[in-house]
Protein backbone atom coordinates (compact mmCIF):
# COMPACT_ATOMS: atom_id res chain seq x y z
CA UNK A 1 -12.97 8.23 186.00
CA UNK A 2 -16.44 8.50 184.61
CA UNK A 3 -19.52 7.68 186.16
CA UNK A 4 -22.34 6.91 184.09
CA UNK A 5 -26.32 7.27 185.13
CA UNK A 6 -28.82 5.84 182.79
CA UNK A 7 -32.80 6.81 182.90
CA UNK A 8 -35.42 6.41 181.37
CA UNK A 9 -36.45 2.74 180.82
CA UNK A 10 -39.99 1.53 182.29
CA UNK A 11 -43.16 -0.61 180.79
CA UNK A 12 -44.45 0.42 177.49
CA UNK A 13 -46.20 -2.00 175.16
CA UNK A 14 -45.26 -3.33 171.60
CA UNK A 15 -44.72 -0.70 169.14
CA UNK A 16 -44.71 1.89 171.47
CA UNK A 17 -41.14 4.02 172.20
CA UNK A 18 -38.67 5.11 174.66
CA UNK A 19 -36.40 6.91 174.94
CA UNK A 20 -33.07 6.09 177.52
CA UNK A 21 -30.55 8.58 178.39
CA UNK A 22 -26.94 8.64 179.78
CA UNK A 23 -25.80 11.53 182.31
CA UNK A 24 -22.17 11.52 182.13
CA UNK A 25 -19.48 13.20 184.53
CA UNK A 26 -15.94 13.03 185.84
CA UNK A 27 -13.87 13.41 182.14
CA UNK A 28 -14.78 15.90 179.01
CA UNK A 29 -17.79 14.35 177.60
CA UNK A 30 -16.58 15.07 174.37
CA UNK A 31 -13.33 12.83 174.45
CA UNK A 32 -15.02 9.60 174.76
CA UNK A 33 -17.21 7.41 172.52
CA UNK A 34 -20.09 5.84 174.33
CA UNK A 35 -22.34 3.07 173.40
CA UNK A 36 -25.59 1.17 174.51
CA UNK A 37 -25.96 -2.63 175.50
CA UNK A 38 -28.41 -4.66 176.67
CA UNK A 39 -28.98 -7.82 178.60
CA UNK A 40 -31.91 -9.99 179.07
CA UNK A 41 -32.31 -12.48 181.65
CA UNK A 42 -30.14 -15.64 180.76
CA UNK A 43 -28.63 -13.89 177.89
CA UNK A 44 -25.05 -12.48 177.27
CA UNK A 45 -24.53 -8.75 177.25
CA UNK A 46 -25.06 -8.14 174.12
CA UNK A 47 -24.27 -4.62 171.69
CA UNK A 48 -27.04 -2.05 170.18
CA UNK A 49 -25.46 1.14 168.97
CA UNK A 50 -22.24 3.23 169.50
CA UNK A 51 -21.71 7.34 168.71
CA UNK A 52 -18.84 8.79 168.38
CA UNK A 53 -17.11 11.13 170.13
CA UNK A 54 -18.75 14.55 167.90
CA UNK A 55 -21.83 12.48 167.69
CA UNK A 56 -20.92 12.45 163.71
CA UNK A 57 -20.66 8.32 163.35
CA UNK A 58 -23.81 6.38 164.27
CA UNK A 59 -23.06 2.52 164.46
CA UNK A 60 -26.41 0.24 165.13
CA UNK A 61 -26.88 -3.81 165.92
CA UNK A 62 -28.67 -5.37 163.26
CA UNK A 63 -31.75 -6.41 165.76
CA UNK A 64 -32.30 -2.40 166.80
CA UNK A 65 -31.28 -0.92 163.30
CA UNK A 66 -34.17 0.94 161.81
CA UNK A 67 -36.22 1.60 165.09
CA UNK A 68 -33.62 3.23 167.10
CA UNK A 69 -31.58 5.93 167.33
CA UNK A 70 -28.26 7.04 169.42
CA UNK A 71 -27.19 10.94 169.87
CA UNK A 72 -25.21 12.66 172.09
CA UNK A 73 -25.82 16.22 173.56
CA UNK A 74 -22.00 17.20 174.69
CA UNK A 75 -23.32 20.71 176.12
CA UNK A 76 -25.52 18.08 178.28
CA UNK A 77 -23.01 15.62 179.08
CA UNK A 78 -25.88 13.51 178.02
CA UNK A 79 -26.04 10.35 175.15
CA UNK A 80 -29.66 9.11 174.17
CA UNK A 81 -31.24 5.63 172.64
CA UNK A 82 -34.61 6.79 171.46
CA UNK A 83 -36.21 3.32 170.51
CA UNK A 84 -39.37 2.93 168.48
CA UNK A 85 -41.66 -0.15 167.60
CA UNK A 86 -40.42 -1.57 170.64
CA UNK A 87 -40.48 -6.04 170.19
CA UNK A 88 -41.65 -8.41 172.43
CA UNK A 89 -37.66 -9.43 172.46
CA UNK A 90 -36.36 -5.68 173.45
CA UNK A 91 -36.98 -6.25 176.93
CA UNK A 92 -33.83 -5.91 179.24
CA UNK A 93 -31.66 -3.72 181.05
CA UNK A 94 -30.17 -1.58 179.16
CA UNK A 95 -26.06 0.38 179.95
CA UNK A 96 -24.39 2.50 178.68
CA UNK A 97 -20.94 2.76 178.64
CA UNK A 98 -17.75 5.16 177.34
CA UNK A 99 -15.31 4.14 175.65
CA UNK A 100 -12.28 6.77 176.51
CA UNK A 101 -9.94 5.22 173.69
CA UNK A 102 -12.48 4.99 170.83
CA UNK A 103 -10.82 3.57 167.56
CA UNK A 104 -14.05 2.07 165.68
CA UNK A 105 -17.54 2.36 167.28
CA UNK A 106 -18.33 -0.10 164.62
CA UNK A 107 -16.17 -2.87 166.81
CA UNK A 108 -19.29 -3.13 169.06
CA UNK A 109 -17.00 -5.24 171.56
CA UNK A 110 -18.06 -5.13 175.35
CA UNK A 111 -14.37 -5.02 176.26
CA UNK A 112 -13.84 -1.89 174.52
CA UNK A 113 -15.93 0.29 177.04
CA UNK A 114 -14.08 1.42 180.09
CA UNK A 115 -16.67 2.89 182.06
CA UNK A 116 -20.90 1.26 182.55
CA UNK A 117 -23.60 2.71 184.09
CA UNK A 118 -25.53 0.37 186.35
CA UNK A 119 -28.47 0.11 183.63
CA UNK A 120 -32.00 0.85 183.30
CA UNK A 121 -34.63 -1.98 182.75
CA UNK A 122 -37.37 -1.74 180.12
CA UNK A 123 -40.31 -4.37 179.65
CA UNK A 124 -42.92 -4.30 177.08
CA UNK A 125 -46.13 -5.74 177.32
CA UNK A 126 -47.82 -7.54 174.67
């Protein structure tokens, strides 16, 4: 088992940053991939970056490439989606979730992650 809390999300207006993070427990930290989605309100879930397991491979969605970034702190049990220049069409609540059988964090499937954290919300104001 793995439980997942995320943190971090709130208000913050276009082109300003965040930065989400992802307490992990319950398996090594280090033996799983994890990733970040995100859902907006009448939307499907819907894929922004994956790390791998050493925090090594970086994978990013097209619509957060370039203004975010994923990392992983395995002393901390802790993965991280710092997001800058924040859109008008980033707003949503944001999981993460492990992957404990990680064979491409490029796949950027929903199905592949065994484990979600019940998500953090984050709005920005025009």
């Amino acid at each position: 088992q793995v439980q997942l809390v995320e943190s971090g999300g709130g208000l913050v207006q276009a082109g300003g940053s965040l930065r989400l993070s992802c307490a992990a427990s319950g398996r090594t930290f280090s033996s799983y991939a994890m990733g970040w989605f995100r859902q907006a309100p009448g939307k499907e879930r819907e894929f922004a970056a994956a790390i791998s397991l050493t925090g090594g491979g970086t994978y990013y969605a097209d619509s957060v490439k370039g203004r975010s970034t994923i990392s992983r702190d395995n002393a901390k049990h802790t993965v991280y989606l710092q997001m800058n220049s924040l859109k008008p069409e980033d707003p949503a609540v944001y999981y993460c979730a492990a992957d404990i059988t990680p064979v491409d964090i490029r796949s950027g499937r929903a199905w592949h992650y065994d484990y979600w954290g019940q998500g953090t919300q984050v709005t920005v104001s025009s």
